[in-house]
Protein backbone atom coordinates (compact mmCIF):
# COMPACT_ATOMS: atom_id res chain seq x y z
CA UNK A 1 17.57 17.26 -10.61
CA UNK A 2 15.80 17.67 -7.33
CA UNK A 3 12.87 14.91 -9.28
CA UNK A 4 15.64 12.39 -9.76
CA UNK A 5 16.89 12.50 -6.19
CA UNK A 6 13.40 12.27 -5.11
CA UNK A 7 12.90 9.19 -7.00
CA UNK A 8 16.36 7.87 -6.00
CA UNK A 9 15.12 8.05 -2.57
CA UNK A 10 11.93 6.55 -3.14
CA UNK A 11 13.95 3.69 -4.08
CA UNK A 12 15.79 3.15 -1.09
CA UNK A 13 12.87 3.81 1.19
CA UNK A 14 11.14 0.41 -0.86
CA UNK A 15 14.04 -1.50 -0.55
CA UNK A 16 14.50 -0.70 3.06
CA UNK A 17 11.25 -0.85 4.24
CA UNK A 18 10.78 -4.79 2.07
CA UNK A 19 14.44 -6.07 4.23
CA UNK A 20 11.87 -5.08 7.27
CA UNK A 21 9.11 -6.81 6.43
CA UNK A 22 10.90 -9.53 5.38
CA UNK A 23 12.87 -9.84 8.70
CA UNK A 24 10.10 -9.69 10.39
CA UNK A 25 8.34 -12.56 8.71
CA UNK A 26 10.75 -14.70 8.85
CA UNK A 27 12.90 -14.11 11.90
CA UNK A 28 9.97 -13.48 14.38
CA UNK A 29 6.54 -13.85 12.81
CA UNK A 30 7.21 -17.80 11.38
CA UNK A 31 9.54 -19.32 14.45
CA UNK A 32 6.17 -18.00 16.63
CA UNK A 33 3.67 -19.65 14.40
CA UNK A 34 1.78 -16.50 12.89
CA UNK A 35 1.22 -15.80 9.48
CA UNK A 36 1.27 -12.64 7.41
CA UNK A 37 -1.85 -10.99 5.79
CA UNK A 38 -2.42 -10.73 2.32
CA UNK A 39 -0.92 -12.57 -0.27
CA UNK A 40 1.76 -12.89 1.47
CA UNK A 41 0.08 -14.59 4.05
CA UNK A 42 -1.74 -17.19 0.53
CA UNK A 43 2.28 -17.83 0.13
CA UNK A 44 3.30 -18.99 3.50
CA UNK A 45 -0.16 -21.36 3.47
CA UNK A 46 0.98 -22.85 0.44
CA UNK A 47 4.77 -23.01 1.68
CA UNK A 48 3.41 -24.62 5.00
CA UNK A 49 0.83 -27.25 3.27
CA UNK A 50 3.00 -28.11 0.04
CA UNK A 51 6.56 -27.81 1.79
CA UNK A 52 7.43 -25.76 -1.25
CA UNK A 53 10.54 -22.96 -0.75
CA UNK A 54 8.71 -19.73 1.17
CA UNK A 55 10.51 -17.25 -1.59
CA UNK A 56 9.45 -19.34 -4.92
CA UNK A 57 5.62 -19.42 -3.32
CA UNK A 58 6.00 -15.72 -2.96
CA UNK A 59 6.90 -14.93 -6.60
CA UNK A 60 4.19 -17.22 -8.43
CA UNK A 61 1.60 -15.82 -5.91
CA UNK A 62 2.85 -12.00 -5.97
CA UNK A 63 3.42 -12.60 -9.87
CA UNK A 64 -0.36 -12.02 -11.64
CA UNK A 65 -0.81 -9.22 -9.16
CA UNK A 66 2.11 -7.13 -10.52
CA UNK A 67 1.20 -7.95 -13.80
CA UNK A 68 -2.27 -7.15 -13.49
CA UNK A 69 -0.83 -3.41 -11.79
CA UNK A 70 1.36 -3.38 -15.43
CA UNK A 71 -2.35 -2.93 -17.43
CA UNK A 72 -4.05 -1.20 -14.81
CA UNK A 73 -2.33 0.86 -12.45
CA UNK A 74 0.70 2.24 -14.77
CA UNK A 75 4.39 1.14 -15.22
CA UNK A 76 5.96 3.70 -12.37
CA UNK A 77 3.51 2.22 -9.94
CA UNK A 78 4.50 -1.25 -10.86
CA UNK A 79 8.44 -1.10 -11.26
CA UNK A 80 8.00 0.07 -7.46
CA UNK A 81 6.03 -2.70 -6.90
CA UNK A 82 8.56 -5.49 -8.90
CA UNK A 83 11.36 -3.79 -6.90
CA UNK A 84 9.80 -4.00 -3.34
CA UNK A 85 8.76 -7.65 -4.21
CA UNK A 86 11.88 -8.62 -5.38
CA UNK A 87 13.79 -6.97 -2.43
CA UNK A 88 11.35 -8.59 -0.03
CA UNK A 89 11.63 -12.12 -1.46
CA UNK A 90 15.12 -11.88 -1.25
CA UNK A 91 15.24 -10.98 1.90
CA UNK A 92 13.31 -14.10 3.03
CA UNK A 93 15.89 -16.43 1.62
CA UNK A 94 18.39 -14.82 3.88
CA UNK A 95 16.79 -13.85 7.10
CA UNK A 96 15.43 -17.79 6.93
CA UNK A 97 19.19 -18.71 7.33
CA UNK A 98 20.41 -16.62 10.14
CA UNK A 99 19.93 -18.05 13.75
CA UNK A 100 17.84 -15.53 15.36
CA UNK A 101 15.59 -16.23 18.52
CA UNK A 102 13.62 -13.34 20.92
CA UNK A 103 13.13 -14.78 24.58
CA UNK A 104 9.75 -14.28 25.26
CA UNK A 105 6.18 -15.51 24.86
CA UNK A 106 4.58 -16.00 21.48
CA UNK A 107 1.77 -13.02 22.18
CA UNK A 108 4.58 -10.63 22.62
CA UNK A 109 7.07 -11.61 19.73
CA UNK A 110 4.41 -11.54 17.31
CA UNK A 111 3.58 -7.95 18.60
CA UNK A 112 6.70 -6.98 17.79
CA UNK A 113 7.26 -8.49 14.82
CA UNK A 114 3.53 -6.89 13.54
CA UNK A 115 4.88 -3.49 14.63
CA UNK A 116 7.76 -4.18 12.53
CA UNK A 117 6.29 -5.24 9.86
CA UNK A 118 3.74 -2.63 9.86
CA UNK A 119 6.62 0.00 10.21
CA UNK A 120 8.46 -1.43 6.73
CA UNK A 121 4.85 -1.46 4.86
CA UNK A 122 4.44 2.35 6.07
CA UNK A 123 7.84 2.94 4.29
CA UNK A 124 6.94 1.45 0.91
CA UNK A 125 3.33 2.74 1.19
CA UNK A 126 4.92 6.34 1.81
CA UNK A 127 7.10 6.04 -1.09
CA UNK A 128 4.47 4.79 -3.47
CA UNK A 129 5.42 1.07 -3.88
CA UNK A 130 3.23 -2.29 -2.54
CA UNK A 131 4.48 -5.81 -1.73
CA UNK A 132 1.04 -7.20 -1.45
CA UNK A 133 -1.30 -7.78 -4.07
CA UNK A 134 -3.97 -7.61 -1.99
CA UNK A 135 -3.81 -4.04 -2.15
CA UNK A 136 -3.42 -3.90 -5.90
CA UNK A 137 -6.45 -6.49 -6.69
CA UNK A 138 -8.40 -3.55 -4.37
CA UNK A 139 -6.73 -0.86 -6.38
CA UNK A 140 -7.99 -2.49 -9.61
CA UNK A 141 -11.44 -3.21 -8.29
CA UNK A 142 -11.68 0.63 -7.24
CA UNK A 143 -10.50 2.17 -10.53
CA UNK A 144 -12.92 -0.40 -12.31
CA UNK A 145 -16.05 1.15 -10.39
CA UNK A 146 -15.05 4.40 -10.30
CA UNK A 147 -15.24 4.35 -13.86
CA UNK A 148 -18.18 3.08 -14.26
CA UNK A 149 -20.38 5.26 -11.47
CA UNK A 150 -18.30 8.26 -11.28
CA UNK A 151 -18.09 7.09 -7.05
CA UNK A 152 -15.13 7.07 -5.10
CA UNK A 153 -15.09 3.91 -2.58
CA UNK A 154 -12.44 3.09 0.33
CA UNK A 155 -10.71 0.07 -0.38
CA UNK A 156 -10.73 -1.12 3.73
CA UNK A 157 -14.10 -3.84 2.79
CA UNK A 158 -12.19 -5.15 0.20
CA UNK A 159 -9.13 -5.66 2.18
CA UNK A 160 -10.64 -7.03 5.37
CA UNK A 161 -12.43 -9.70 2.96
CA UNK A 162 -9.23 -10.74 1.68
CA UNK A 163 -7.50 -11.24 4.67
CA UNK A 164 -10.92 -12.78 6.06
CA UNK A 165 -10.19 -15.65 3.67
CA UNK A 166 -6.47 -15.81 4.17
CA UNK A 167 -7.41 -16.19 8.06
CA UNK A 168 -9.86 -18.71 7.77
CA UNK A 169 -8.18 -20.90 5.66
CA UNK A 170 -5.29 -20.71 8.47
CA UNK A 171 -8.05 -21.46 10.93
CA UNK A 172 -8.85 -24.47 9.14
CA UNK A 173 -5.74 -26.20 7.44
CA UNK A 174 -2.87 -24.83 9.64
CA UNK A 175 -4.03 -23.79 13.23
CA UNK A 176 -5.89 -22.00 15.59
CA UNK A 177 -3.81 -20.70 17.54
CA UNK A 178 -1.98 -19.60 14.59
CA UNK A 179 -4.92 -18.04 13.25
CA UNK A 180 -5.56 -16.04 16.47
CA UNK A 181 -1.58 -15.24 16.52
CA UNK A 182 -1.84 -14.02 12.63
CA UNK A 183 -5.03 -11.84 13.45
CA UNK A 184 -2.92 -9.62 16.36
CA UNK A 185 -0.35 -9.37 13.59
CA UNK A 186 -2.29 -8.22 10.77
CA UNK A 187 -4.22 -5.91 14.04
CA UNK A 188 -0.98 -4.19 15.34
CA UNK A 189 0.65 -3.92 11.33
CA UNK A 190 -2.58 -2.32 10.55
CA UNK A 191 -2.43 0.20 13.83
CA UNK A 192 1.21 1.22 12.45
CA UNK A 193 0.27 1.42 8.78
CA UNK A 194 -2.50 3.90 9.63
CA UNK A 195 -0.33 5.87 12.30
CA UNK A 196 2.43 6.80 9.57
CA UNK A 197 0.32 6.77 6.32
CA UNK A 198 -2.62 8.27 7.30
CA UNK A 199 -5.55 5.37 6.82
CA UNK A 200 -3.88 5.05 3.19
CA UNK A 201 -6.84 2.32 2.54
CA UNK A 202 -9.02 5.69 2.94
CA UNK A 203 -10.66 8.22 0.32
CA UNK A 204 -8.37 11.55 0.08
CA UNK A 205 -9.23 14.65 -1.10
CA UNK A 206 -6.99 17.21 -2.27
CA UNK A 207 -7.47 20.69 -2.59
CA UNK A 208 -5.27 22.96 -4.88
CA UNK A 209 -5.04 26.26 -5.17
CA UNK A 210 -3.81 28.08 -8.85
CA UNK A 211 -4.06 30.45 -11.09
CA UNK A 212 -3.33 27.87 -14.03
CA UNK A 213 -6.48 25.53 -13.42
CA UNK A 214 -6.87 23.96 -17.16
CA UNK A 215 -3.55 22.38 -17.30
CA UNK A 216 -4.47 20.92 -14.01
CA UNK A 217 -7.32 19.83 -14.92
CA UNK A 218 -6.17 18.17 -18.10
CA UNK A 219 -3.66 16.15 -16.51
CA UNK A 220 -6.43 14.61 -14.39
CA UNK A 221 -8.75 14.02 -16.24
CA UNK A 222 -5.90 12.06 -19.18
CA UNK A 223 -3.72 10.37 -16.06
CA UNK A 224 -6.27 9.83 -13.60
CA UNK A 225 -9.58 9.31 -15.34
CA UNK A 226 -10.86 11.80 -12.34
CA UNK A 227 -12.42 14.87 -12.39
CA UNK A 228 -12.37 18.44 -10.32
CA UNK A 229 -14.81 20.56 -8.38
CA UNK A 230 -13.95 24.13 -9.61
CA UNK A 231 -14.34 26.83 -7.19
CA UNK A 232 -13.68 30.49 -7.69
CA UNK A 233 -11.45 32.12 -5.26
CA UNK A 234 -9.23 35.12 -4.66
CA UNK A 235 -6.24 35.36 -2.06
CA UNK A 236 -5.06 38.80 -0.40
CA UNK A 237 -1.52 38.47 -2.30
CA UNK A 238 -1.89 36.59 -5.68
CA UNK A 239 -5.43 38.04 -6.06
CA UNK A 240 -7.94 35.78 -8.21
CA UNK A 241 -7.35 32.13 -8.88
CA UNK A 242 -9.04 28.91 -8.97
CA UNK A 243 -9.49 26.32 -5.91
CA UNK A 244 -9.59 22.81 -7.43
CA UNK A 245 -11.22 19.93 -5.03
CA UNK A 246 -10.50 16.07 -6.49
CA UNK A 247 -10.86 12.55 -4.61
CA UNK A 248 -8.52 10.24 -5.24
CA UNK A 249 -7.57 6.88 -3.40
CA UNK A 250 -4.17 6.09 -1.50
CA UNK A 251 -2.36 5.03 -4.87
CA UNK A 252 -3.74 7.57 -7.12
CA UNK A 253 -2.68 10.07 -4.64
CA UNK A 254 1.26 9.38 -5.79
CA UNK A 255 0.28 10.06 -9.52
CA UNK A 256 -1.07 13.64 -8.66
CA UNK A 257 0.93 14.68 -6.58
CA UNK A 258 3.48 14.09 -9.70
CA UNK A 259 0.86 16.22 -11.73
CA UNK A 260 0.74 18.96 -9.01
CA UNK A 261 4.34 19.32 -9.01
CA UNK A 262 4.65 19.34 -12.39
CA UNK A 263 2.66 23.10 -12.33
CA UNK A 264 3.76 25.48 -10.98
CA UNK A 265 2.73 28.00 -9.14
CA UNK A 266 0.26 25.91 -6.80
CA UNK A 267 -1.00 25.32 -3.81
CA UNK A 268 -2.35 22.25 -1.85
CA UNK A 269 -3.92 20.31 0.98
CA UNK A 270 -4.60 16.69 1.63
CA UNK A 271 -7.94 15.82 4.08
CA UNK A 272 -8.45 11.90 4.47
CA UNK A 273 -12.16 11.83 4.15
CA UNK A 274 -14.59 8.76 6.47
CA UNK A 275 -17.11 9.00 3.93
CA UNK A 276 -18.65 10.21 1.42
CA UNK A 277 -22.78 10.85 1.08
CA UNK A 278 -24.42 11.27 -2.41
């Protein structure tokens, strides 16, 4: 019971952190001439150069990346994904049609609107959903290498090259000052993101504590593909037990903390880690 609520309210936080984004783009980011990052940001460049309807250039771009989450990153992962996009597309074609207008200069409305925006991502990114695909094509990339070599990598490079592209091409075919104006966005969004999720583009490492380790380890190594650092320990109440240490990225993170709560009986921590030296 207390699972289903949890998931009920996972739900809500997606939807209402996509209507914020969503306002944001299109009642104060847009009207000032800045553009959002990511793929959402490849939609509004084709919107803008094509004249094609914002919404419909966000489903065919957002579309192969939620599809490509379906194969790789597991169905939960991309239902919360499908929802957030739809709810965020949706919310486009309506905020484009309400009058609203803040009465100041560009540099400080697209400030606010970043910080917005930034402050709905955090809210999906907290409650394991994405309505960028940017972030899923680095997922994928991740997962694909850290099958191969065994390494975990932060997905940050692969973002900032992304949006490096998405920028430049505004630079080019839209505007500069546009470009500049889009940069501070995807600068103060990423400021928030990292204030209320914790660098999610970051490596994390979790360390659990229990007495029932091979059931643990089981469901990582069949779910997650990942492995654990087994270390013996003994606490001054429950006495001997095991102290499991595993890396996982930002979106993996959601699938063990399912796995964790799952056994009972444990105990963990969550350290975002700068790097990591083999």
């Amino acid at each position: 019971m207390k699972k289903s609520i949890s998931g009920v309210i996972s739900y809500i936080s997606i939807v209402v952190g996509a209507l914020l984004a969503s306002f944001s783009v299109a009642c104060i980011l847009l009207p000032n001439d800045a553009v959002d990052y990511g793929t959402a940001g490849i939609s509004i460049i084709i919107s803008k150069l094509t004249g094609a309807n914002l919404p419909l250039c966000v489903v065919l771009v957002f579309a192969p990346f939620v599809i490509a989450g379906a194969f790789f990153l597991g169905i939960r992962f991309t239902l919360k994904a499908m929802v957030g996009s739809l709810v965020y597309t949706l919310g486009l074609a309506v905020f484009e049609r309400i009058p609203f207008e803040l009465n100041t200069e560009h540099f400080l409305a697209v400030a606010f609107g970043g910080a917005v925006l930034g402050f709905g991502l955090s809210i999906i990114l907290r409650s394991g959903g994405c309505i960028d695909g940017s972030e899923i094509l680095a997922n994928i990339i991740l997962k694909k290498v850290s099958d191969k070599t065994g390494r975990n990598y932060s997905m940050m490079p692969i973002l900032i090259a992304f949006n490096s592209i998405v920028y430049l091409t505004v630079f080019i075919f839209i505007d500069r000052n546009s470009a500049l104006l889009s940069l501070l966005v995807y600068i103060v969004a990423t400021l928030v993101i990292d204030r209320y999720t914790d660098h999610f583009e970051a490596i994390k490492q979790v360390t659990i504590i229990t007495k029932d380790h091979e059931s643990l380890i089981d469901a990582i190594k069949t779910d997650l593909n990942k492995t654990c650092t087994i270390i013996e320990s003994k606490g001054a109440i429950a006495g001997e037990n095991k102290t499991l240490i595993c890396y996982v990225n930002y979106f993996e993170l959601q699938k063990l903390r399912d796995i964790i709560q799952n056994n009972k009986g444990t105990f963990s921590t969550i350290t975002t880690i700068d790097e990591i030296i083999k």
